[in-house]
Each structure stands twice: as C-alpha cells, then as structure tokens.
Protein backbone atom coordinates (compact mmCIF):
# COMPACT_ATOMS: atom_id res chain seq x y z
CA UNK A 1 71.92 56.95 137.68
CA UNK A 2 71.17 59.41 135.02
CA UNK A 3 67.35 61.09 134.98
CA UNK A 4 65.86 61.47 131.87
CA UNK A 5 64.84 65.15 132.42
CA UNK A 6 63.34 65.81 128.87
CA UNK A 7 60.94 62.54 129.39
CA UNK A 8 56.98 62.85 130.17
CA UNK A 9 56.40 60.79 133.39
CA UNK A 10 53.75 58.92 130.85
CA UNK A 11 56.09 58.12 129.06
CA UNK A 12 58.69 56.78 131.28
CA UNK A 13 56.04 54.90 133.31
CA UNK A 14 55.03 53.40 129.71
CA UNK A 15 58.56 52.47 128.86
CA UNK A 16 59.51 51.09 132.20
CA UNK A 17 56.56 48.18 131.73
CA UNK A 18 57.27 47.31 128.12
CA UNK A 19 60.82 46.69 129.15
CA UNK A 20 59.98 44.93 132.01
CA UNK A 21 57.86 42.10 130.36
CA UNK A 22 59.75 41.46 127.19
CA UNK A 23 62.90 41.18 129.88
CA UNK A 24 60.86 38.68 132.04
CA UNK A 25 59.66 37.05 128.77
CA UNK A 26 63.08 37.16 127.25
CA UNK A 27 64.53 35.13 130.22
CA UNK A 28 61.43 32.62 130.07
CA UNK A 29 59.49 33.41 133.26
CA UNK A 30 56.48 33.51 134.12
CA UNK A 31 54.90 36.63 135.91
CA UNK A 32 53.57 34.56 138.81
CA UNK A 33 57.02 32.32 139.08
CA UNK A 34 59.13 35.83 139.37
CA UNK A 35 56.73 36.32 142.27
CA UNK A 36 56.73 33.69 144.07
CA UNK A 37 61.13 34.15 144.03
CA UNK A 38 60.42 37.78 145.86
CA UNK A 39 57.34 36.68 147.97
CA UNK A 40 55.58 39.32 145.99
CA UNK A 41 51.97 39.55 145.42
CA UNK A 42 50.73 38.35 141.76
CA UNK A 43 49.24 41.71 142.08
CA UNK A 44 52.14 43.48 142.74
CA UNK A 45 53.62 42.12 138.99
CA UNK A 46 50.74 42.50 137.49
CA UNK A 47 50.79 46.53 137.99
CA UNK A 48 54.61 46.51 137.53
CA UNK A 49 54.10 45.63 133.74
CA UNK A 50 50.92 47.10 133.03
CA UNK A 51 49.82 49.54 135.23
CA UNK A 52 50.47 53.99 135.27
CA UNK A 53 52.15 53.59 138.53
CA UNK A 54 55.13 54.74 140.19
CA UNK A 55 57.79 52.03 140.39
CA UNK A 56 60.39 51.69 143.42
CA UNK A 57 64.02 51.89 142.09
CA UNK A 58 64.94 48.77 144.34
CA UNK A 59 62.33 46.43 142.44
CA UNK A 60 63.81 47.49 139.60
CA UNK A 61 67.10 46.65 140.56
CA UNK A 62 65.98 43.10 141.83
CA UNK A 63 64.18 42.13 137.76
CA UNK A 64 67.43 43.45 136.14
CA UNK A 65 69.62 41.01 138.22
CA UNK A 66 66.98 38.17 137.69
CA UNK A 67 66.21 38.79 133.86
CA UNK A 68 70.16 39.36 133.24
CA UNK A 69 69.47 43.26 132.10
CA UNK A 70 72.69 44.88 130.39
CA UNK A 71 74.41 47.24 132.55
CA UNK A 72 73.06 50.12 129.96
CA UNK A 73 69.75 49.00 129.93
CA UNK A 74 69.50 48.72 133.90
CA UNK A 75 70.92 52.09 133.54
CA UNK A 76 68.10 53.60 131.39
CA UNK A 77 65.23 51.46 133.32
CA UNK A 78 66.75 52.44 137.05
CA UNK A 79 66.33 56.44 135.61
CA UNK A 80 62.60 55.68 134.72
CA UNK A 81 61.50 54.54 137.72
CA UNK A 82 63.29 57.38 139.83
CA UNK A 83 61.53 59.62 137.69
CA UNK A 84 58.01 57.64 138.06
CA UNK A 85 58.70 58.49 141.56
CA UNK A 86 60.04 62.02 141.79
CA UNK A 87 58.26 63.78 139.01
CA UNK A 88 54.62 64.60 138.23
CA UNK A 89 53.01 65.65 135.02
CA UNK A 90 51.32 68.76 134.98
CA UNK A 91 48.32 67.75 134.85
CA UNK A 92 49.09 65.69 138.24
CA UNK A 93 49.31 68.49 140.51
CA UNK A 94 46.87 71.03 141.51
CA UNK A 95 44.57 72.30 140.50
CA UNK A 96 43.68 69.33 137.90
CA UNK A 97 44.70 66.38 140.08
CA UNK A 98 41.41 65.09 140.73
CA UNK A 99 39.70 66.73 137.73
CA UNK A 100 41.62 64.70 134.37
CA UNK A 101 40.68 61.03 134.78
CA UNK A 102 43.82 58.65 134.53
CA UNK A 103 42.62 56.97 130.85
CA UNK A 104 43.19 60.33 129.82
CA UNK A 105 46.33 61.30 131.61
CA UNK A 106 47.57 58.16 130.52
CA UNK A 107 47.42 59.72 127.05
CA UNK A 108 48.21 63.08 127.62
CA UNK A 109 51.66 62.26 129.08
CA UNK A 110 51.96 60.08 125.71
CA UNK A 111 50.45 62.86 123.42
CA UNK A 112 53.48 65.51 125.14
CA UNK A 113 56.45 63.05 124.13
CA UNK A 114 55.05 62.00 120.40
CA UNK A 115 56.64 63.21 117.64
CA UNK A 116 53.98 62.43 115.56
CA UNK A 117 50.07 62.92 115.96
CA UNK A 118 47.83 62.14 113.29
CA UNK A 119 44.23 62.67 114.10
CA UNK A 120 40.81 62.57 112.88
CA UNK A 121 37.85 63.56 113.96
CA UNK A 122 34.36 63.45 112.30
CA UNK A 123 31.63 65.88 114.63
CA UNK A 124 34.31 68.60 116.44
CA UNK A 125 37.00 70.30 116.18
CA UNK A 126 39.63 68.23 117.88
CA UNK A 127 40.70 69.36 121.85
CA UNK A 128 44.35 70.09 121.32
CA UNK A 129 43.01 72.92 118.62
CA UNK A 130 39.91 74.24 120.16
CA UNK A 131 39.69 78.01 120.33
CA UNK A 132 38.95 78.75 124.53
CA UNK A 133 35.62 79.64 123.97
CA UNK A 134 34.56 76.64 121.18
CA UNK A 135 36.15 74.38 124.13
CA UNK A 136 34.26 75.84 126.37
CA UNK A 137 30.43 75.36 124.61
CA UNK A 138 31.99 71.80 123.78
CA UNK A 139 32.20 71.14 127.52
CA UNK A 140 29.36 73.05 128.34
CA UNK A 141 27.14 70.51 126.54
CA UNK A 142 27.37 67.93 129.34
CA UNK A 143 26.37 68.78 133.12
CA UNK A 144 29.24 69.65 134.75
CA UNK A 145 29.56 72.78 136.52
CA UNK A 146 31.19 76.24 135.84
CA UNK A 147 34.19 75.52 137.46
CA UNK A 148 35.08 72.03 136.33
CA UNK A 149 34.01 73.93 132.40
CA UNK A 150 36.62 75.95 133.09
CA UNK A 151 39.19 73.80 134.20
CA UNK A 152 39.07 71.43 131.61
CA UNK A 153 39.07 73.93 129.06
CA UNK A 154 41.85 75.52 130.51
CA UNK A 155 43.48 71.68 130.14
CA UNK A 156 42.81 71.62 126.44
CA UNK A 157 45.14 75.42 126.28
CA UNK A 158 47.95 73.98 128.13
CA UNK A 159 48.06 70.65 126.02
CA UNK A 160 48.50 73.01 122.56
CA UNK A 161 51.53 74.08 124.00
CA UNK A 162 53.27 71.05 122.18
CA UNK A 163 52.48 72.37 118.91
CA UNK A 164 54.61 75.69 119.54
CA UNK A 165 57.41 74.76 121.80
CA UNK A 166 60.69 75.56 120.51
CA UNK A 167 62.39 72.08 120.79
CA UNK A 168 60.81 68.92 119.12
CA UNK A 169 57.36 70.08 118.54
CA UNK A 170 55.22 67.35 117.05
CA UNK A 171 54.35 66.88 113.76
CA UNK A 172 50.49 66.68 113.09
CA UNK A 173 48.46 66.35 110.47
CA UNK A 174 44.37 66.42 111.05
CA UNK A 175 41.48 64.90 108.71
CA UNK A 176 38.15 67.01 109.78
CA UNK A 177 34.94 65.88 108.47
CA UNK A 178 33.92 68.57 106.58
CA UNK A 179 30.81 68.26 109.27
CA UNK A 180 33.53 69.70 111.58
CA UNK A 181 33.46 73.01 110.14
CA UNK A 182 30.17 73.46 108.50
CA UNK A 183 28.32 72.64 111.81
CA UNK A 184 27.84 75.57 114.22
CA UNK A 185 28.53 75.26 117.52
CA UNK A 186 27.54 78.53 119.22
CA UNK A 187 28.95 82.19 118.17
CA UNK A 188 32.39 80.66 118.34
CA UNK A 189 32.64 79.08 114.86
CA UNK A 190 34.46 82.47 112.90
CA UNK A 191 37.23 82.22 115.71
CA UNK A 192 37.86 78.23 115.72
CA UNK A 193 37.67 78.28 112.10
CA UNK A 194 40.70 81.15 111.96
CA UNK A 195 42.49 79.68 115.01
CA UNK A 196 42.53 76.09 112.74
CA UNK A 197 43.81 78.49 109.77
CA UNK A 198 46.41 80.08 111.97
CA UNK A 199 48.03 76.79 112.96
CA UNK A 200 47.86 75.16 109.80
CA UNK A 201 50.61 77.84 109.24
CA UNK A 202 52.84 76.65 111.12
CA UNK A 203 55.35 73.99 109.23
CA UNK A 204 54.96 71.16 111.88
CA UNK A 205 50.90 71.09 110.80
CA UNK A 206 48.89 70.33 108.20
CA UNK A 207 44.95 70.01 108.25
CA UNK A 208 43.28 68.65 105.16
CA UNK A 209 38.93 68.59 105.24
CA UNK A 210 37.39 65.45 104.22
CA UNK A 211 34.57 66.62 101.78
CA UNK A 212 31.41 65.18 101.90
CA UNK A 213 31.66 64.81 98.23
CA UNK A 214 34.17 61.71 99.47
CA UNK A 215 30.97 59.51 100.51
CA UNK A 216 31.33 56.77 102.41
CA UNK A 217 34.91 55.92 103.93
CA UNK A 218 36.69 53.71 106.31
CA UNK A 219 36.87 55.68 109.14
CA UNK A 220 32.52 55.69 109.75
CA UNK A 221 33.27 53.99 113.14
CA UNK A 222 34.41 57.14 114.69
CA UNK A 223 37.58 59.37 115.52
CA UNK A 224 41.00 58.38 116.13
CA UNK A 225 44.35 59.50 116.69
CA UNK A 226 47.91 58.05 116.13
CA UNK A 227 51.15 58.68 118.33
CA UNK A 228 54.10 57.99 116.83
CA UNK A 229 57.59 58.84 118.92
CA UNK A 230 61.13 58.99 118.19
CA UNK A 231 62.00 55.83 120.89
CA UNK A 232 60.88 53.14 118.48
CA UNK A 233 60.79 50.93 122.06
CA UNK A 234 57.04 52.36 121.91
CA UNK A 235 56.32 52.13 118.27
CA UNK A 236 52.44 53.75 117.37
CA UNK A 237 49.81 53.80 119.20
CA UNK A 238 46.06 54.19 118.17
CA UNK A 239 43.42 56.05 121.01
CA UNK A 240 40.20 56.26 120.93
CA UNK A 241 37.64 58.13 122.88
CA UNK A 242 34.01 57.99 123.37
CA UNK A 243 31.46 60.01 125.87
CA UNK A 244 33.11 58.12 129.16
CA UNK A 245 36.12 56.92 128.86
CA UNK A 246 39.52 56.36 126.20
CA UNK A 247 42.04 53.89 125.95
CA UNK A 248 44.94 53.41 124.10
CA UNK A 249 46.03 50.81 122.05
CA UNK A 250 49.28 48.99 121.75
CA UNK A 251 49.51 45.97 119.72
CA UNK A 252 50.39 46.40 115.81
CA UNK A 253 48.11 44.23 114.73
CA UNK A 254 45.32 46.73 116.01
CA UNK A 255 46.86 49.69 115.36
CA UNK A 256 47.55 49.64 111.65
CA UNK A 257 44.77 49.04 110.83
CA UNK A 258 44.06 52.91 112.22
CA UNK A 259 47.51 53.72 110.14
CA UNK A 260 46.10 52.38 106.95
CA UNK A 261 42.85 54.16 107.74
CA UNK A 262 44.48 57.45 108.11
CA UNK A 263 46.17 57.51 104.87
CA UNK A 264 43.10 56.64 102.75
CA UNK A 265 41.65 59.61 104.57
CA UNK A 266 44.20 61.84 103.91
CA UNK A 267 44.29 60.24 99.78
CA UNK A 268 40.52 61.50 99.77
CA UNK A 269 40.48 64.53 101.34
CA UNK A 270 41.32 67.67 99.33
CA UNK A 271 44.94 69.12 99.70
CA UNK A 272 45.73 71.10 102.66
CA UNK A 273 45.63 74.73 100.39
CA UNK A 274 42.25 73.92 99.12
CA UNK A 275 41.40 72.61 102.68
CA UNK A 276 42.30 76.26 104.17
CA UNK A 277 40.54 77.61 101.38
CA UNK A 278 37.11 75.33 102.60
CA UNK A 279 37.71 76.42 106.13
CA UNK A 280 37.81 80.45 105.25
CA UNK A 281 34.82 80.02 103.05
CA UNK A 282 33.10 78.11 105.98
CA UNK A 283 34.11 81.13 108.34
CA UNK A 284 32.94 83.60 105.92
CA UNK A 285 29.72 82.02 105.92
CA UNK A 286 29.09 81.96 109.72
C-alpha cells in the first residue's frame, strides 16, 4: 500500500475518522451494530471515528470490506492508518512528548498540512509569529518553570517553519487588534514588531491591524483561527483557545460563522501597507 509521506500524522489520523463514519453511515450502520459483527467494544468504535489515535491496518481492512470501500479508497485509508502507526509528529517525540498537551497537538499536526491560516487575535501577538524572546515573557506570565518556558517557546520556533518552507507553504493572513501592538509586553516589543514586518514580506503573508478607530466588531468574543487545506475531504476548520485548553471545530454550520467573521475584520481593518506602516510607527514609539 502506498504511504503518504508528505502527510502530517494529524492529518492522516483526522482523515482516516471522517472517512470512516461517512463509510459506516453511507452503508446505513450503526456504530454499535458494526460492533457487535466484530465483537468489538462500543468503545473501541467510538475512538476509531473520533479519537487522535493510531489505527491498526487490519481494522481497517475489516470496515472497508463491510462498508463496500472502493479499491482506491481502501487504498488511500489502508496508507493512513500505517502511517498513524509508524510515524510521529515532531512534536511527539522527545523532548516535547509529555510537554504539548494533545488538544493542541491535535491542531498543530492540522496547522502543518493547511494551506490556508487565517487568524486573529485581539491581546498578543499570535504564537506561530512570536519573536523568541516576546514568546518567552508570554509564557513567562503563568507559573511554569524555566525549563518548560523554554521548551514551549522553542515549540512556537519550530511551528514558523511552515511559513518558510520551500514546498507548499501556507498562505496566512492575520487581523491584530491594534491592542496587539500598542501594548508592551516587556523590552521585546521593537523586535516582535520588526519580526511581524519582516514576514509580512514574504508573498504567502499578509497582516492587516484592526484600528481602534473600527469600534465595536464581531469578533469581541475572542481570537480565532481558520485552517483551510487543499484535501477538500477536511474542508475549514475554526480553533479556538482559551487559558486551559483548545479545540477545534468541524461542522460548517459553526465554522462559517468564524469565515464570515474574518472577512468583516479584514473589510475594517486598514490595508496591509498602511498596516506595516502602524506597526513601524508603533516600534518607533517603544
């Protein structure tokens, strides 16, 4: 069977449950009736087809038979669970196993295969364009200790790595509160504020600054981001974050209305030149 070598295991775990269920649900069965046919544990189905987990090939094999899977598409699922199995992300293996929750692996195996990430943030500059040390007073503001500061800073540098890889680096585009850079955060603001310049350089992103000037807007309940990806199998997906935990959602009916969002933020923001122009002033000023 071929392996998808240019996949994220996120995103192959991801894949491999979507297709799973709208097979079963395809043929008409129920999760607890497919089962009961394999003597399996309701359990057992239940994390096949929603859980991050690494799926035997040989399960697989069994659901295509039973759901009547094409030859191709038994193909493409048998690949996804040898790599579920075989492969770990990065930030899987030492020495940030143990360190990166999994609802934020989850997303960071989802955030390295998207080929579109639209964010916005309202109090910070967002993690996959902190400057090392702006990451590291971020992180500094809870209680964790030196070490852990540094290893999740150093997991905020590896994740920018999308934005400059050769092949099929995302496209982004970033709404900052204009909060975002007028607030300082340490000594580190004149160095965030000209690492944000730097990047918004590049082609594949463009950062526009809400003013405040804009008022009130619709995204006042908080940040967000959007992943968007080339397999439309996926299609977007909104996460959101908050002090303890993230999660990512799935269903269109909840995720455009983050879409919609997004473009009225970008419509009221000023244009990315003038927004460069507001983030070199703001530097200036520090």
């Amino acid at each position: 069977m071929p392996v998808p070598d240019d996949r994220a295991v996120a995103l192959c775990r991801i894949l491999l449950r979507l297709q799973l269920r709208r097979l079963r649900e395809a043929a008409g069965l129920k999760a607890s009736a497919v089962a009961k046919m394999y003597g399996w544990s309701t359990a057992r189905m239940t994390r096949l087809e929603t859980k991050d987990n690494a799926v035997e090939v040989g399960d697989v094999r069994l659901l295509c038979d039973l759901y009547g899977a094409s030859a191709e598409l038994r193909e493409e699922l048998e690949g996804y669970a040898l790599v579920t199995k075989t492969r770990k992300d990065w930030y899987e293996t030492a020495p940030f196993k143990g360190m990166v929750p999994s609802w934020f692996s989850a997303y960071l195996g989802l955030e390295s295969a998207a080929n579109r990430i639209r964010i916005y943030q309202a109090e910070f500059v967002p993690g996959l364009v902190q400057d090392p040390e702006y990451a590291r007073t971020i992180l500094g503001l809870s209680d964790a200790s030196e070490s852990a500061i540094e290893l999740h800073a150093e997991v905020r540098l590896k994740r920018q790595s999308i934005l400059t890889r050769e092949k099929d680096a995302p496209n982004v585009s970033i709404v900052l509160n204009e909060a975002v850079i007028r607030r300082p955060v340490g000594d580190t603001m004149k160095k965030q504020l000209g690492a944000i310049t730097s990047l918004a350089d590049r082609p594949n992103i463009n950062v526009q600054v809400l003013p405040f000037s804009a008022g009130a807007h619709p995204a006042m309940h908080g940040p967000f981001t959007i992943l968007s990806f080339i397999d439309e199998t996926l299609g977007d997906l909104a996460y959101l974050e908050n002090r303890v935990d993230g999660g990512v959602l799935a269903d269109p009916e909840l995720v455009t209305p983050f879409i919609e969002t997004f473009s009225t933020l970008e419509q009221l923001a000023v244009t990315p030149q003038d927004s460069l122009e507001m983030i070199k002033d703001a530097a200036a000023a520090v």
